[in-house]
Protein backbone atom coordinates (compact mmCIF):
# COMPACT_ATOMS: atom_id res chain seq x y z
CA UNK A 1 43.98 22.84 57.18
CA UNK A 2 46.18 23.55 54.78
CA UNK A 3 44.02 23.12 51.45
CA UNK A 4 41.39 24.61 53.28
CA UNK A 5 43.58 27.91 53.87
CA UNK A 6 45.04 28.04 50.45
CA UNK A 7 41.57 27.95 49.04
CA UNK A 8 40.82 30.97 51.01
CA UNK A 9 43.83 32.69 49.93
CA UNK A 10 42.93 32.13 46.46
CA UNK A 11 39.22 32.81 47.38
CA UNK A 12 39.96 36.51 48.65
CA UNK A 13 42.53 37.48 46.04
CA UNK A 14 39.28 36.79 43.79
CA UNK A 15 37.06 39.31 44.87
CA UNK A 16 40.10 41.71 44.77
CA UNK A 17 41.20 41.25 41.71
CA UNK A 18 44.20 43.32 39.76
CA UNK A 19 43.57 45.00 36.68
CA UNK A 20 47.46 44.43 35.72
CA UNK A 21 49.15 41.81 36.91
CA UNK A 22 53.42 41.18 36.06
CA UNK A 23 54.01 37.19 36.46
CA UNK A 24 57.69 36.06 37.68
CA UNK A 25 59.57 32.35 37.33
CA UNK A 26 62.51 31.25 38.33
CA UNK A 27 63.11 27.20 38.34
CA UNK A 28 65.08 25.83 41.41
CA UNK A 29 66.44 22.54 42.11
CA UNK A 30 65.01 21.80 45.62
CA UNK A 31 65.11 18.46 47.63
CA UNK A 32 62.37 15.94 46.22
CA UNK A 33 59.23 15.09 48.24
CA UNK A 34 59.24 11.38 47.22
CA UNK A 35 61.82 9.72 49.02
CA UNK A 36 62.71 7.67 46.40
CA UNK A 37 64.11 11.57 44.67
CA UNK A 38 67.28 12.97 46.02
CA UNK A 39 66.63 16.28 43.83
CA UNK A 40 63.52 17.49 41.75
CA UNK A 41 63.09 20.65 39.51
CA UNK A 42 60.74 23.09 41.03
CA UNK A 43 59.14 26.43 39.48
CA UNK A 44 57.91 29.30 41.90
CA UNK A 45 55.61 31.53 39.89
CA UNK A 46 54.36 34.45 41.34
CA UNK A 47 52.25 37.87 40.81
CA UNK A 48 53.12 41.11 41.59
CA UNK A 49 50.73 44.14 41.49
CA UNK A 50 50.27 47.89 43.28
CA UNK A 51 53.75 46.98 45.09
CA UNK A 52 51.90 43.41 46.43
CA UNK A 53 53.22 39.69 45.63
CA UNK A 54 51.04 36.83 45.49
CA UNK A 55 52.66 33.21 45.32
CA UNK A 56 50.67 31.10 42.73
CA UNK A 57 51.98 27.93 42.65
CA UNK A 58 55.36 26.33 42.46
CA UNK A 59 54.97 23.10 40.90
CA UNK A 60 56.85 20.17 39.69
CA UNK A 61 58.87 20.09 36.62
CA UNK A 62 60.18 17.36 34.12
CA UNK A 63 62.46 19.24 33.02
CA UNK A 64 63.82 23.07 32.77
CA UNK A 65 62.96 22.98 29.26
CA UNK A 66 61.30 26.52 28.27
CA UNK A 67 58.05 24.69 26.88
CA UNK A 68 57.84 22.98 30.33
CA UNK A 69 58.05 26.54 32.09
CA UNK A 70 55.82 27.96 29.94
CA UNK A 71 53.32 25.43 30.56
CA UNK A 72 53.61 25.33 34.01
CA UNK A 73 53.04 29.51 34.19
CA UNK A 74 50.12 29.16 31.50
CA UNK A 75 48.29 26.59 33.76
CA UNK A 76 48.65 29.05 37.15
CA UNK A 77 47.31 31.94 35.54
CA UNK A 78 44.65 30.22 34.13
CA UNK A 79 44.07 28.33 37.50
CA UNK A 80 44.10 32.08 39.43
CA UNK A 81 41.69 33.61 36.54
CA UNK A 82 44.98 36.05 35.72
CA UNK A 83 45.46 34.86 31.84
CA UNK A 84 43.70 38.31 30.38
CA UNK A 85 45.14 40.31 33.43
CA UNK A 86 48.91 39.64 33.05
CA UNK A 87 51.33 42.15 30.84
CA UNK A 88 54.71 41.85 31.69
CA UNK A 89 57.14 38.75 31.96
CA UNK A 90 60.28 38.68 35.12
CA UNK A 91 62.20 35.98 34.63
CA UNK A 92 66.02 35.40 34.24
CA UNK A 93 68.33 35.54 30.76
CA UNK A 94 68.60 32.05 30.41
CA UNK A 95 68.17 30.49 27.00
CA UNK A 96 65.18 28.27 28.41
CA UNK A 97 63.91 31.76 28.66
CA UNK A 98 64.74 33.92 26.21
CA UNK A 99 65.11 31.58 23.38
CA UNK A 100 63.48 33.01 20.12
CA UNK A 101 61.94 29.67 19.29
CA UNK A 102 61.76 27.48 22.32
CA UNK A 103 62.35 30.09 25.53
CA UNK A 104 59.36 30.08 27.82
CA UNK A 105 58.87 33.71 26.95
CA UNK A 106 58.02 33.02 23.50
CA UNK A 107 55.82 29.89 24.30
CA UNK A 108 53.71 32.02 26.73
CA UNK A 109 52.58 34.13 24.39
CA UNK A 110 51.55 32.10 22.07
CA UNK A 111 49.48 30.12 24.98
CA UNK A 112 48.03 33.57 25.62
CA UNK A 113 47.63 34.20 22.24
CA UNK A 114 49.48 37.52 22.65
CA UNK A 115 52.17 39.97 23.30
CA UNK A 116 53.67 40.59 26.83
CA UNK A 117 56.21 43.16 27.82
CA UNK A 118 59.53 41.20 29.29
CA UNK A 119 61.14 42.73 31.81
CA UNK A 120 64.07 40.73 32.25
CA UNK A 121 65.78 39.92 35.65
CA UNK A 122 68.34 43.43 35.87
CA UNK A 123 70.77 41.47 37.62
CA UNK A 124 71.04 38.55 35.15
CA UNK A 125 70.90 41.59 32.30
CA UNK A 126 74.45 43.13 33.97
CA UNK A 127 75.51 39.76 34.66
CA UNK A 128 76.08 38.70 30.54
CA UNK A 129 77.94 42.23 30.71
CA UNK A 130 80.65 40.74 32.92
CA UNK A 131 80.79 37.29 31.72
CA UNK A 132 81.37 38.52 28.11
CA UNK A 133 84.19 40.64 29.67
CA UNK A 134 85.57 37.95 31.77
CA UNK A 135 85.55 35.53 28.67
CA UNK A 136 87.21 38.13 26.57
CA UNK A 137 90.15 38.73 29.02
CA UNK A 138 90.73 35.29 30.81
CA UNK A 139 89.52 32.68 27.42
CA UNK A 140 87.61 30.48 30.39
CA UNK A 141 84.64 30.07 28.22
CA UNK A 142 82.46 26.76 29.41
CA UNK A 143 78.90 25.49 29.32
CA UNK A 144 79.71 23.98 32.64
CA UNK A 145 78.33 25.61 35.36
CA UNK A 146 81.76 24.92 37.20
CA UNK A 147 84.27 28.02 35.65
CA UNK A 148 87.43 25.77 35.72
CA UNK A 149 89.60 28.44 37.20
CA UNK A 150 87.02 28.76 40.25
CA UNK A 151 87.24 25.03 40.68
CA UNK A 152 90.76 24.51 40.71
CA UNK A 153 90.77 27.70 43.79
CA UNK A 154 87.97 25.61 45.51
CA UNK A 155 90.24 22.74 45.28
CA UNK A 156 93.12 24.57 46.38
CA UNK A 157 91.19 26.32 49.23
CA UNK A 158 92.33 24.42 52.33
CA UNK A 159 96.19 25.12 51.33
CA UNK A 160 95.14 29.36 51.39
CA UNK A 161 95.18 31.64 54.38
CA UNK A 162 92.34 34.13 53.96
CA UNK A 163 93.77 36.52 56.12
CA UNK A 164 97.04 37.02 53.92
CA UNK A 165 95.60 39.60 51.66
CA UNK A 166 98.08 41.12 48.36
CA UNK A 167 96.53 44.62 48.25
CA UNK A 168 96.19 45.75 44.87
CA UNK A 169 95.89 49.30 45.04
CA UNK A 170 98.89 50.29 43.20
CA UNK A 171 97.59 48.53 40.26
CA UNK A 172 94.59 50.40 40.25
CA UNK A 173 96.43 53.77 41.13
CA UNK A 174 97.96 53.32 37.50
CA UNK A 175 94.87 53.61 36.38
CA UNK A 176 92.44 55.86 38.09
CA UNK A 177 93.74 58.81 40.31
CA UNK A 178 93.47 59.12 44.14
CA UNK A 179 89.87 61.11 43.99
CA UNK A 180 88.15 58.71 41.48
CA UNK A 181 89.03 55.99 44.12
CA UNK A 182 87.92 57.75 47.05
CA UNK A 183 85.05 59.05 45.42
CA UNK A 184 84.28 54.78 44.93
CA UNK A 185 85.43 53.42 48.64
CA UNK A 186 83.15 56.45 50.10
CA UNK A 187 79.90 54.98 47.88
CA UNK A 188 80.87 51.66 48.77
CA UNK A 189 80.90 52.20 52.85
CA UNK A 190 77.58 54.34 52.63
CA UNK A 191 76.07 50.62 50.59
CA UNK A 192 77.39 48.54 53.84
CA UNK A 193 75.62 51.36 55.77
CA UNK A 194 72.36 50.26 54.04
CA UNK A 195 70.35 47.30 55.03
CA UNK A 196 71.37 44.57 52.74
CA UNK A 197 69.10 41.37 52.69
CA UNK A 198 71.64 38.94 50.81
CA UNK A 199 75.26 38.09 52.50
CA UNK A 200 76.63 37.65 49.08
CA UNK A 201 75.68 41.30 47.99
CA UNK A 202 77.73 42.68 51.18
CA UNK A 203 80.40 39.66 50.58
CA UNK A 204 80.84 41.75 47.00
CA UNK A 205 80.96 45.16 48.07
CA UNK A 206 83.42 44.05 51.27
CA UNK A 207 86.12 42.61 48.26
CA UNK A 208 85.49 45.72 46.18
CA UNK A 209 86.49 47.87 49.34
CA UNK A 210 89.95 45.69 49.77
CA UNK A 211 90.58 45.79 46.52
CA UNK A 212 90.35 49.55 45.82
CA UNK A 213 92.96 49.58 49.36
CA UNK A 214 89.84 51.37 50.98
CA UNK A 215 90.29 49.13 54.12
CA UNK A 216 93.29 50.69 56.17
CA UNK A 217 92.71 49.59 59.38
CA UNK A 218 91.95 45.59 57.95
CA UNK A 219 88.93 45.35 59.47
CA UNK A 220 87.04 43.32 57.16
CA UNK A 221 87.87 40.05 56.16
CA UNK A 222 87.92 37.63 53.53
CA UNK A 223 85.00 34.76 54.17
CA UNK A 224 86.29 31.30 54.36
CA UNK A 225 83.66 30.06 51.41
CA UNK A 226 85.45 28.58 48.88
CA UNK A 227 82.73 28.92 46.39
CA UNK A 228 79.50 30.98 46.93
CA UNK A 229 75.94 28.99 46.52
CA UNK A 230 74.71 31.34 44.63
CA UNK A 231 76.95 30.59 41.34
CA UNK A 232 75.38 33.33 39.23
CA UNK A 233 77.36 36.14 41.21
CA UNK A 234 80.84 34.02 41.25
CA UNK A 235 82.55 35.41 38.71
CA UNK A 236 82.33 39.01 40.14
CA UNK A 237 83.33 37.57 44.40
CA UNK A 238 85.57 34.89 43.04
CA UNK A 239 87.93 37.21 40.75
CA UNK A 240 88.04 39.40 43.53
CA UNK A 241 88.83 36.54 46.11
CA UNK A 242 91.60 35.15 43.69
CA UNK A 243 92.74 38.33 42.90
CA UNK A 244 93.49 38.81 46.46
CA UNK A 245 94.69 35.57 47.64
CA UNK A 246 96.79 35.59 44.32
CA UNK A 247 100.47 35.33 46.26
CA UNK A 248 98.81 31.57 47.73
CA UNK A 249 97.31 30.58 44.27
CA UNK A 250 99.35 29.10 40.94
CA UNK A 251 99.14 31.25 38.43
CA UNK A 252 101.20 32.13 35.05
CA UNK A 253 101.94 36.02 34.10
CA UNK A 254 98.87 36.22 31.21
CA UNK A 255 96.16 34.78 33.71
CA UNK A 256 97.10 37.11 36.72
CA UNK A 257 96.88 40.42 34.49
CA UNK A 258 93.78 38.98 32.72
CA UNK A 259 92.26 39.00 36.24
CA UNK A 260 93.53 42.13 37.43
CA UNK A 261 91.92 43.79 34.13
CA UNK A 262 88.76 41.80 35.40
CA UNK A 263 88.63 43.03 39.12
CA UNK A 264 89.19 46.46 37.96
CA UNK A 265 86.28 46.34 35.25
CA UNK A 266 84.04 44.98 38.45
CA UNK A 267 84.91 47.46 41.46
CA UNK A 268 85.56 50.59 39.17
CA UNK A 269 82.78 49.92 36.31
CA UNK A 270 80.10 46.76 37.19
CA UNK A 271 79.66 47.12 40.83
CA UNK A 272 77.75 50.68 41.41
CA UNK A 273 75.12 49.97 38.57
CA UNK A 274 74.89 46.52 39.65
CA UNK A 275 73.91 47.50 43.34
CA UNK A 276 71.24 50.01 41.60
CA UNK A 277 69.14 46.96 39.72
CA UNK A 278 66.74 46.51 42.14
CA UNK A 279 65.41 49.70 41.13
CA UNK A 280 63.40 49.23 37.97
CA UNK A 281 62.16 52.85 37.45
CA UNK A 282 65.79 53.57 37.31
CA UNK A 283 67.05 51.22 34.64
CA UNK A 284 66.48 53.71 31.17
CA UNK A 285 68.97 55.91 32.83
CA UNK A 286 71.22 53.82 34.38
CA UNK A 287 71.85 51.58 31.31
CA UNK A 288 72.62 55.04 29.37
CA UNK A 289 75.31 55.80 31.62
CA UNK A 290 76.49 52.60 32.08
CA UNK A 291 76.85 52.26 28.36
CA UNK A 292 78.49 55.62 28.25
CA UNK A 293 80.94 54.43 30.92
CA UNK A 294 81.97 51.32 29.04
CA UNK A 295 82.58 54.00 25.76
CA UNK A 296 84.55 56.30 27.63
């Protein structure tokens, strides 16, 4: 039943098909099939078109090597008939795929035998934007996906009470006046007004709100993960979270500030364009300002 209903999937997207067609990747490390495979590398591709999606395939990787991903997107579009339809490239900032020699991106084209437009991933875009800040101000630069200073808090976490908050709003007092802050808690509560899909994007504007002293009455609290799953967003929750819980966690003079320079570049700076990437049409103008923002 279902090969039979995937080949009518496929069968109907046929005799409707796209004119222009953008093609997304993202590899994911998912629990193997085989039982004999703890963990295998997996690659969703998938279409988008006049505001429709339409998953391709997601199949099984070697590796997370950009030739591999490129391979494995060149074989779905040719399998769905898409290879002369697709123009644009969604993927994420990684060096597997954005290397100028070996990233998937590259490798595409050339098994298209053409150019594509990439439209990088607008989170992943703001997220090098912190990471070169956090590097610059803390020196934890690492390969590792594990940012030592996030490791030793996970380690630490059972000896921290996440309810005994240091409030930080002085510090940022010294820097930005009483309206300016305001102006930032009131956009903040109007975002937790919204409906937001992902607990980590409310997790982030929650710890922006402490931080900024926005949350009087203490209603919202500090969630008792240690370290988020998704590991792409920790440095923005996890300064915050240290930040906060910095009275119950080891730290010398140097490190603190470095932090407190980070958390203020996040809530005051990173945070408001970062909640505005979903919103492609949006991105000329936002980058402008954001750019102007890091100038002034």
């Amino acid at each position: 039943m279902r090969k039979h209903r995937a080949e009518s999937i496929k069968s109907d997207f046929q005799n409707n098909m796209p004119e222009v067609v953008t093609v997304h990747w993202d590899g994911k490390l998912l629990p193997g099939l085989d039982v004999k495979s703890s963990k295998e590398e997996r690659l969703p591709i998938i279409i988008s078109f006049e505001e429709k999606e339409q998953l391709l395939a997601v199949p099984k990787l070697e590796s997370s090597s950009g030739k591999e991903q490129a391979k494995a997107v060149s074989n779905a579009l040719n399998d769905w008939n898409l290879k002369d339809k697709v123009q644009i490239m969604c993927c994420d900032t990684t060096a597997s795929n954005t290397g100028r020699l070996k990233g998937a991106c590259v490798l595409l084209e050339q098994a298209l035998e053409r150019e594509l437009l990439l439209f990088a991933c607008r989170h992943h875009i703001y997220e090098l934007v912190l990471k070169k800040v956090f590097i610059s101000k803390t020196q934890e630069d690492t390969t590792n996906p594990d940012i030592p200073l996030f490791k030793k808090f996970k380690d630490n976490w059972k000896n921290i009470n996440p309810s005994a908050i240091e409030l930080c709003d002085n510090f940022v007092k010294q820097h930005f006046c009483d309206a300016t802050i305001n102006e930032l808690v009131t956009f903040f509560y109007n975002e937790l007004g919204k409906s937001i899909v992902r607990d980590d994007y409310q997790e982030l504007i929650e710890l922006a709100i402490i931080f900024l002293g926005g949350d009087s009455e203490n209603k919202i609290k500090i969630r008792q993960e240690a370290m988020h799953q998704a590991r792409w967003m920790a440095r923005a929750i996890y300064s915050l979270k240290i930040c906060l819980l910095q009275s119950q966690f080891k730290m010398n003079v140097k490190d603190e500030q470095a932090l407190k320079d980070v958390c203020l570049f996040i809530v005051t700076v990173y945070v408001k364009p970062w909640l505005g990437c979903c919103l492609a049409v949006k991105a000329p103008n936002q980058d402008l300002r954001f750019l102007k923002t890091l100038q002034g």
